[in-house]
C-alpha atoms as a PDB file:
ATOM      1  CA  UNK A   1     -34.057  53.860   4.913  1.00  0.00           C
ATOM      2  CA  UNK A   2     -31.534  52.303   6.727  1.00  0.00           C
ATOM      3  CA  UNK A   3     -28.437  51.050   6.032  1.00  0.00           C
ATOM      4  CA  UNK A   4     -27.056  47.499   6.061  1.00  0.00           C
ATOM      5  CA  UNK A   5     -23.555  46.775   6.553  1.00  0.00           C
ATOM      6  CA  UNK A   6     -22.292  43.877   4.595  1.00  0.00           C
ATOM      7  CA  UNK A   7     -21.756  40.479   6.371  1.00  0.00           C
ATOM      8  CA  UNK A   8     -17.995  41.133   5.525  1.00  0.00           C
ATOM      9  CA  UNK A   9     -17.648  44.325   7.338  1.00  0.00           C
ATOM     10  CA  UNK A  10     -19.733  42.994  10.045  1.00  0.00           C
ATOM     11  CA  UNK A  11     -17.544  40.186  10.912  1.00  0.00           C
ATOM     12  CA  UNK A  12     -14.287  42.480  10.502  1.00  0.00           C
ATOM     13  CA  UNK A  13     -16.029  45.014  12.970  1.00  0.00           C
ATOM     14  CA  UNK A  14     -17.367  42.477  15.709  1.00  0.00           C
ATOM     15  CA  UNK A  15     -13.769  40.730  15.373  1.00  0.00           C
ATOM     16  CA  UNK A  16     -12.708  44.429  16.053  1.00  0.00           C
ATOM     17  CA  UNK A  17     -14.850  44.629  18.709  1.00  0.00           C
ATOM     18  CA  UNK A  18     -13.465  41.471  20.354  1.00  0.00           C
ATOM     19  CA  UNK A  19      -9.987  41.939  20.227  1.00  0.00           C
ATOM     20  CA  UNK A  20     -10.491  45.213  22.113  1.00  0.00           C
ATOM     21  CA  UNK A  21     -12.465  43.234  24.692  1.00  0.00           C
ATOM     22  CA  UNK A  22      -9.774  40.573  25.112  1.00  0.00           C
ATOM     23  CA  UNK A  23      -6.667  43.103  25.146  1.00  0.00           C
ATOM     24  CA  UNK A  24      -9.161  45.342  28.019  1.00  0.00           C
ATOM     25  CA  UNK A  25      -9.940  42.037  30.214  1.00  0.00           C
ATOM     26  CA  UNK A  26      -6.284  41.621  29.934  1.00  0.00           C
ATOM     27  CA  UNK A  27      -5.156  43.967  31.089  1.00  0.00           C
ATOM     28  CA  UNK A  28      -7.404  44.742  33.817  1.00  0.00           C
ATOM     29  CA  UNK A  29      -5.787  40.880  34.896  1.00  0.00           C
ATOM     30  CA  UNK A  30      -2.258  42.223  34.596  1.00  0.00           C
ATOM     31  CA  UNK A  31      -3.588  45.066  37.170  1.00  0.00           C
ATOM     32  CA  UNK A  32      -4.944  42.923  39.376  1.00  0.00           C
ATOM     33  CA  UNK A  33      -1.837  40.093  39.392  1.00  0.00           C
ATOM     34  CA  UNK A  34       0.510  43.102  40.189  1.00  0.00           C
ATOM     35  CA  UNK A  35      -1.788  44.936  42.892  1.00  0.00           C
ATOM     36  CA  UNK A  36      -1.798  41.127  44.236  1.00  0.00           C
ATOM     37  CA  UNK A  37       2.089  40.968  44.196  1.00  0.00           C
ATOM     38  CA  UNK A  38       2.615  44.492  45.694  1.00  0.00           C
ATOM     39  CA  UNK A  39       0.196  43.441  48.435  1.00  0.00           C
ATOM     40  CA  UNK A  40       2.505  40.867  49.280  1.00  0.00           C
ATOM     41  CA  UNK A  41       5.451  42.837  49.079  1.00  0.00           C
ATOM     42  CA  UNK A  42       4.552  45.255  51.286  1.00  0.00           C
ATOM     43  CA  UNK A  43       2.988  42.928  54.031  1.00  0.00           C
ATOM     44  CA  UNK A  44       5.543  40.435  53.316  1.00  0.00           C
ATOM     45  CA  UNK A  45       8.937  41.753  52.122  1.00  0.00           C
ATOM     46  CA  UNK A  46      11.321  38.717  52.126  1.00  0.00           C
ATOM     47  CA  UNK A  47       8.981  36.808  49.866  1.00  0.00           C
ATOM     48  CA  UNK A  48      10.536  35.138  47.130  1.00  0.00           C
ATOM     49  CA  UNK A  49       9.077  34.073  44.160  1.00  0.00           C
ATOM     50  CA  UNK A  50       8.102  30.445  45.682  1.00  0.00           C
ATOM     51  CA  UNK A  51       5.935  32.820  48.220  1.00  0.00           C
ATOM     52  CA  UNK A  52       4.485  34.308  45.307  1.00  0.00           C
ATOM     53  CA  UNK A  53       3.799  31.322  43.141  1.00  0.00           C
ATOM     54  CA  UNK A  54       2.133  29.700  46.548  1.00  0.00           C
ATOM     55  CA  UNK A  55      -0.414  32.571  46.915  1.00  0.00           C
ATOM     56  CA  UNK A  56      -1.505  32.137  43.114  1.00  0.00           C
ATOM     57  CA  UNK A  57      -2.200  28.892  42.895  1.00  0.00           C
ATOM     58  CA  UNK A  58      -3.990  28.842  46.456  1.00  0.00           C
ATOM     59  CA  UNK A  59      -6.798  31.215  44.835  1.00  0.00           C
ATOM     60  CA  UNK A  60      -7.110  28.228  42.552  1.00  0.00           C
ATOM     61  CA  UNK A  61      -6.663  25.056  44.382  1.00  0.00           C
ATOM     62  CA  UNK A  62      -6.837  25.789  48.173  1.00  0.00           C
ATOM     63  CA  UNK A  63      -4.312  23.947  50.278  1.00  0.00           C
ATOM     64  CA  UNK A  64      -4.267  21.485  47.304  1.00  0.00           C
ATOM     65  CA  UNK A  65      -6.261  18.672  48.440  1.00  0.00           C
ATOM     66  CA  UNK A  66      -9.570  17.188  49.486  1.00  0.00           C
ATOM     67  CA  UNK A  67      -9.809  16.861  53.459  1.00  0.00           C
ATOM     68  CA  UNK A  68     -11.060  13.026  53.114  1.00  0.00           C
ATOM     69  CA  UNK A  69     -10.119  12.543  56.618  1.00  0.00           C
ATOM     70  CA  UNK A  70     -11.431  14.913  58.981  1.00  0.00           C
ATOM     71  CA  UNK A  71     -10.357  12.930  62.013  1.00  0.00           C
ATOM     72  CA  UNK A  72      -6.543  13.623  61.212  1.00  0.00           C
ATOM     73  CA  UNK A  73      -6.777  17.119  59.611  1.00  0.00           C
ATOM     74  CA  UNK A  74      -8.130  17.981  62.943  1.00  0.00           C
ATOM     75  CA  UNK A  75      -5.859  16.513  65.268  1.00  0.00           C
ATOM     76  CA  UNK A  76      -3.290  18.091  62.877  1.00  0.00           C
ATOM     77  CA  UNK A  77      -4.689  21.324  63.374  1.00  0.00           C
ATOM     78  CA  UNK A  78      -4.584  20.721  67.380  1.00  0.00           C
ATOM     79  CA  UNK A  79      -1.424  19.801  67.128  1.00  0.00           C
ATOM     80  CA  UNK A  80      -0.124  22.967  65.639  1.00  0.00           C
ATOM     81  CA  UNK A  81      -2.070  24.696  67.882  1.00  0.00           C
ATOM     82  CA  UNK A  82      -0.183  23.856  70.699  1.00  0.00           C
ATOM     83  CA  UNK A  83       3.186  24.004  69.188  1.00  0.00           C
ATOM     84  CA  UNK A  84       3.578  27.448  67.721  1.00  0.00           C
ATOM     85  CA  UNK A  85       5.293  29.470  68.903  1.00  0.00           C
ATOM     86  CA  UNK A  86       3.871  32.765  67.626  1.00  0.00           C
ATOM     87  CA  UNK A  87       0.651  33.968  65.739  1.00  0.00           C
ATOM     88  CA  UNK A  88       1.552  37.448  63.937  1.00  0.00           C
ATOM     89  CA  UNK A  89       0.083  38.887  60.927  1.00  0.00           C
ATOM     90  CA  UNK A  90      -2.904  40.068  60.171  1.00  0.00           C
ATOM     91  CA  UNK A  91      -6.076  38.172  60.902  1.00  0.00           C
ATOM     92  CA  UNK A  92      -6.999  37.251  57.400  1.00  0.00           C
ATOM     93  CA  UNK A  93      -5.766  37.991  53.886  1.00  0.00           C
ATOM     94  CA  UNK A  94      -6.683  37.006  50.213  1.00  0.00           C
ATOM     95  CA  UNK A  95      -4.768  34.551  48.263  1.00  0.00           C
ATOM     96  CA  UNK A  96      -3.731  35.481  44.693  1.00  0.00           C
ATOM     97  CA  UNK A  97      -5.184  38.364  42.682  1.00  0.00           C
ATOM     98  CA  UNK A  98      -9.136  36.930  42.795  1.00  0.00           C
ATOM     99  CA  UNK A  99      -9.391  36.213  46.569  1.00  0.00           C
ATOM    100  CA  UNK A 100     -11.619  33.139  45.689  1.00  0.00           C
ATOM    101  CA  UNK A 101      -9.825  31.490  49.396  1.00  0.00           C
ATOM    102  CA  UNK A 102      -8.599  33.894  51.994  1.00  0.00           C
ATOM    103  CA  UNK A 103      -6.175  32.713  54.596  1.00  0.00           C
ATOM    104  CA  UNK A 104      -7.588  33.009  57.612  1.00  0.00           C
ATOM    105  CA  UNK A 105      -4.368  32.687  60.508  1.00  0.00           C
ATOM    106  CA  UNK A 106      -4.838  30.514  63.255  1.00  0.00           C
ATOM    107  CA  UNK A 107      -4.581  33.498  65.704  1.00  0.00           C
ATOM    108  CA  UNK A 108      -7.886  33.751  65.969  1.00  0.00           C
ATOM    109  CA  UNK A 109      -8.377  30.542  67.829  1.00  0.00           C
ATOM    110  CA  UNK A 110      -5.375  31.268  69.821  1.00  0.00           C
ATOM    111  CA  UNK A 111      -7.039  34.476  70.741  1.00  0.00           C
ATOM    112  CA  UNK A 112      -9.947  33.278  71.286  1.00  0.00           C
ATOM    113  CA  UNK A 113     -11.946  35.054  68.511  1.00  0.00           C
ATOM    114  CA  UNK A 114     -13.792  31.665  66.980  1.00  0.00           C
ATOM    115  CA  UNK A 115     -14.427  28.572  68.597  1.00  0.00           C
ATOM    116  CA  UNK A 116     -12.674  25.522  67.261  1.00  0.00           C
ATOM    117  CA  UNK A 117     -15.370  23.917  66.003  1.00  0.00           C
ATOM    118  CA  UNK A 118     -16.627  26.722  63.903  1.00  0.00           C
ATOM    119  CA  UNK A 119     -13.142  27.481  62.542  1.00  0.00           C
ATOM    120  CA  UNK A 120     -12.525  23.793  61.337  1.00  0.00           C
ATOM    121  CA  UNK A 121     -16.092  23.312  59.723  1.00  0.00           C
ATOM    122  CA  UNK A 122     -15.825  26.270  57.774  1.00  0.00           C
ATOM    123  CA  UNK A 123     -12.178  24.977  56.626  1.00  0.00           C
ATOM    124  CA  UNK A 124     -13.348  21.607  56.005  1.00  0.00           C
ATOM    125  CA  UNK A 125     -16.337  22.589  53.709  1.00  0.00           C
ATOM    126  CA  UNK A 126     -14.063  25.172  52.148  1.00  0.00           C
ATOM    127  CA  UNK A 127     -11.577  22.938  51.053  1.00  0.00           C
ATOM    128  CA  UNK A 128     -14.015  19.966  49.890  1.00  0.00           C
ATOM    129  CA  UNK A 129     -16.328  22.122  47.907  1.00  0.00           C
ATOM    130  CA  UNK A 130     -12.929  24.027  45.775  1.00  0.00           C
ATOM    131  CA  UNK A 131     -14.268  23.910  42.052  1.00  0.00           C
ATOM    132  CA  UNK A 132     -11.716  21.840  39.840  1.00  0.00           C
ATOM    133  CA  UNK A 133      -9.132  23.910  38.081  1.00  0.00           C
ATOM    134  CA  UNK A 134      -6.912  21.999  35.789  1.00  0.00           C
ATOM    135  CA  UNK A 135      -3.277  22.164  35.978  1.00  0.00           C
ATOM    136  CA  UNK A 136      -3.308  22.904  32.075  1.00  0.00           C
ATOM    137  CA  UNK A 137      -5.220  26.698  32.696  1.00  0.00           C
ATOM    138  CA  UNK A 138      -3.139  26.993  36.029  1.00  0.00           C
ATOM    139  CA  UNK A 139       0.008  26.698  33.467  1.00  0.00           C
ATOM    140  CA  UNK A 140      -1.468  29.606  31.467  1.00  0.00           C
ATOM    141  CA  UNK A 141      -2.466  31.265  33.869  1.00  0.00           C
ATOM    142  CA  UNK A 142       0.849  31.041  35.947  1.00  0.00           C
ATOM    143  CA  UNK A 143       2.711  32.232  32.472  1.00  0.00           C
ATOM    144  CA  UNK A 144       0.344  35.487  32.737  1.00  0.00           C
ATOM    145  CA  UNK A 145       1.384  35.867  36.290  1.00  0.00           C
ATOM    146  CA  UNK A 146       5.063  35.129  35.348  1.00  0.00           C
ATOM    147  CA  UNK A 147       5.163  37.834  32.877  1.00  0.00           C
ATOM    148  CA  UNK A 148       3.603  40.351  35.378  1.00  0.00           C
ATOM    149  CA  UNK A 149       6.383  39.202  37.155  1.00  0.00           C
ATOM    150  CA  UNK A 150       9.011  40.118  34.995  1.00  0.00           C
ATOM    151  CA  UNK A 151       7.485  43.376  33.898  1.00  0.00           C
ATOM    152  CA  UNK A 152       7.717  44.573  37.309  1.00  0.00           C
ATOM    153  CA  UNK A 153      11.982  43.783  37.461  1.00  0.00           C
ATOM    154  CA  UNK A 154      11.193  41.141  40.410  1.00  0.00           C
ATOM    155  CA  UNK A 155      13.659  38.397  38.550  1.00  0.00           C
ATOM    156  CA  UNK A 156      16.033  39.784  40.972  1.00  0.00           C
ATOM    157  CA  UNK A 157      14.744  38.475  44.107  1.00  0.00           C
ATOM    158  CA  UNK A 158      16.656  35.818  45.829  1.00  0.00           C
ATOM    159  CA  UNK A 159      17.152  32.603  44.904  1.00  0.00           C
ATOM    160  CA  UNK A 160      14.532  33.445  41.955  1.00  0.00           C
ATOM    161  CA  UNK A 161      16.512  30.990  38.953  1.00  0.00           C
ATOM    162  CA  UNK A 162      16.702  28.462  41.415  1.00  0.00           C
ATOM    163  CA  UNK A 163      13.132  28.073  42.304  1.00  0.00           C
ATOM    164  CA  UNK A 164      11.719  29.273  38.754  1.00  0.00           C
ATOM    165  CA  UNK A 165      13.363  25.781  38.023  1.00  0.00           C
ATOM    166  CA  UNK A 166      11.532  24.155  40.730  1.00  0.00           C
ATOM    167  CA  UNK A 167       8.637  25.659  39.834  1.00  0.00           C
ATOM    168  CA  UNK A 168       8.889  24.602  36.070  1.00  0.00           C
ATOM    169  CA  UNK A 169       9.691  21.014  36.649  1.00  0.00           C
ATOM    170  CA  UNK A 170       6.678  20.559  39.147  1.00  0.00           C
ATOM    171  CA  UNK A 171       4.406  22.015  36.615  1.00  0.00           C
ATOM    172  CA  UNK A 172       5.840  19.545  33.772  1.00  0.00           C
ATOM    173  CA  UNK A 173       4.940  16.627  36.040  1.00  0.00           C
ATOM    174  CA  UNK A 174       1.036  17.989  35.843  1.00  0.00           C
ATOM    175  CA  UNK A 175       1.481  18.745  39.332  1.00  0.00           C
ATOM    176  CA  UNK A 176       1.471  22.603  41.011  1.00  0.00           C
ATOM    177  CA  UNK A 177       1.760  22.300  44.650  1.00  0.00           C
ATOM    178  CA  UNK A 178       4.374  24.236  46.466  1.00  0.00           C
ATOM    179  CA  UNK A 179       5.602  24.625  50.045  1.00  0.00           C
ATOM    180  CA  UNK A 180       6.621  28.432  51.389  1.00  0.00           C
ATOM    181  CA  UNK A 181      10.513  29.265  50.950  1.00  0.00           C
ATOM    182  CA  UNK A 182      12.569  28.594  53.518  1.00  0.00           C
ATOM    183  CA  UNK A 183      13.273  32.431  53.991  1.00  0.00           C
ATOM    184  CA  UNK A 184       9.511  33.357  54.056  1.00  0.00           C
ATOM    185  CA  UNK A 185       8.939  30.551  56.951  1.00  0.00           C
ATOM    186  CA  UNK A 186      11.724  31.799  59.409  1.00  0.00           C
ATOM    187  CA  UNK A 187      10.630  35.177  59.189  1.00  0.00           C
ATOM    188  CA  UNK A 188       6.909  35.311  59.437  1.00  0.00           C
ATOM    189  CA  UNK A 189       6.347  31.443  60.856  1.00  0.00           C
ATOM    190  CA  UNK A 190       3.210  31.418  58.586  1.00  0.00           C
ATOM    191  CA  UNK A 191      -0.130  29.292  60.663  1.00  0.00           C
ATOM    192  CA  UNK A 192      -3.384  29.681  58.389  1.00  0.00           C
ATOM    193  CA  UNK A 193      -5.998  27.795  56.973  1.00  0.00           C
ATOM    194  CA  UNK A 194      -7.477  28.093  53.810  1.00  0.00           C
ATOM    195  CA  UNK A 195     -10.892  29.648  53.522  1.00  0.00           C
ATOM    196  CA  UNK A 196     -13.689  29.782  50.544  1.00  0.00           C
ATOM    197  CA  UNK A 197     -14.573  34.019  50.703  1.00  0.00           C
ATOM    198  CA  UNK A 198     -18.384  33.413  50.906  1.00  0.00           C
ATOM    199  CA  UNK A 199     -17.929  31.030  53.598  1.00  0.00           C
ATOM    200  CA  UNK A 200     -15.407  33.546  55.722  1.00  0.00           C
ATOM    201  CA  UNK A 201     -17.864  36.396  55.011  1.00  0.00           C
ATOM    202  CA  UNK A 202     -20.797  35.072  56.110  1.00  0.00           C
ATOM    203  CA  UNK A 203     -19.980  32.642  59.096  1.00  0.00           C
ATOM    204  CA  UNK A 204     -16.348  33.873  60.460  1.00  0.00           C
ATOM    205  CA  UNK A 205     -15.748  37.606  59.651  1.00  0.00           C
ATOM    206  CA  UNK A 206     -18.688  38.261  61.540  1.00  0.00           C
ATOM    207  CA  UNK A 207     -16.689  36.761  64.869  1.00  0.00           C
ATOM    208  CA  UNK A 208     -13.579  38.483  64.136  1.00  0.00           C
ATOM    209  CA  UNK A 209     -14.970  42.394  63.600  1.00  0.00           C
ATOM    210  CA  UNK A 210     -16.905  42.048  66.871  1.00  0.00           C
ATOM    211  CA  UNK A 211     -13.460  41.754  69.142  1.00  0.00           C
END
């Protein structure tokens, strides 16, 4: 004959149950913010917490807006094309600590890896098909990240005060865009464009493992 728990001790276990859940999931986020930071850190060392903050909320947003005019965005793109003055890093690289958008460096047009075209339609239909995120769950999540943050003793890098300020206020507005620090664009002149993963997998990694 079997046994039946009562509904009261049911309840208290599956409550039990989900509180392990939630602290496991949680954690298992906290892992993956701070493999994303260290990541950073090591392929970027004079990244500042604006650098940080940036890669974050691209896995979310993108470059933070829908391309409505192609026409410009790719004369833009053209445009920076011919103007840089160097292409270094690595070919591609995940942004924040899901890797929903990858940014994908402009050095493989310079070099010749992807055609122009294909590049900027892949761009183009990542950006315009980014799923909404609202800036209230990018403030929650950003406190997560902030605490990772401070867990790892990173309040020390430069400037940090100054642009956790920045950072703040922008948020408050209901906005979350920010631009790379000033330190982080000197030393690694940063060209990229914003990628959806499924997209890069299937229609541009292909061109750039065959070099």
């Amino acid at each position: 004959m079997k046994t039946l728990i009562p509904y009261t001790w049911a309840a208290a276990l599956l409550m039990v149950g989900l509180m392990v859940c939630t602290q496991a999931n949680g954690q298992t986020r906290k892992q993956k913010i701070r493999a994303a930071i260290e990541r950073q850190r090591t392929d970027y060392p004079k990244s500042e917490l604006q650098d940080l903050y940036k890669s974050f909320f691209q896995d979310r947003f993108g470059p933070g807006h829908i391309i409505a005019d192609t026409t410009s965005a790719g004369s833009y793109l053209r445009q920076e094309m011919a103007t840089a003055k160097r292409f270094e890093g690595a070919y591609y690289e995940p942004t924040g600590f899901e890797g929903n958008l990858l940014r994908v460096n402009l050095r493989v047009l310079h070099e010749g890896l992807i055609d122009y075209d294909t590049f900027f339609s892949a761009f183009v239909r990542s950006v315009n098909s980014i799923k909404p995120y609202t800036v209230k769950k990018w403030k929650k999540e950003w406190r997560l990240i902030r605490q990772v943050i401070g867990d790892m003793g990173l309040e020390n890098l430069p400037h940090f005060a100054v642009q956790e300020a920045q950072i703040n206020a922008v948020l408050e507005k209901g906005e979350y865009q920010m631009d790379h620090s000033d330190t982080y664009s000197e030393a690694y002149d940063p060209h990229y464009r914003i990628v959806e993963r499924r997209i890069f997998e299937r229609e541009l990694l292909p061109l750039i493992e065959r070099r």
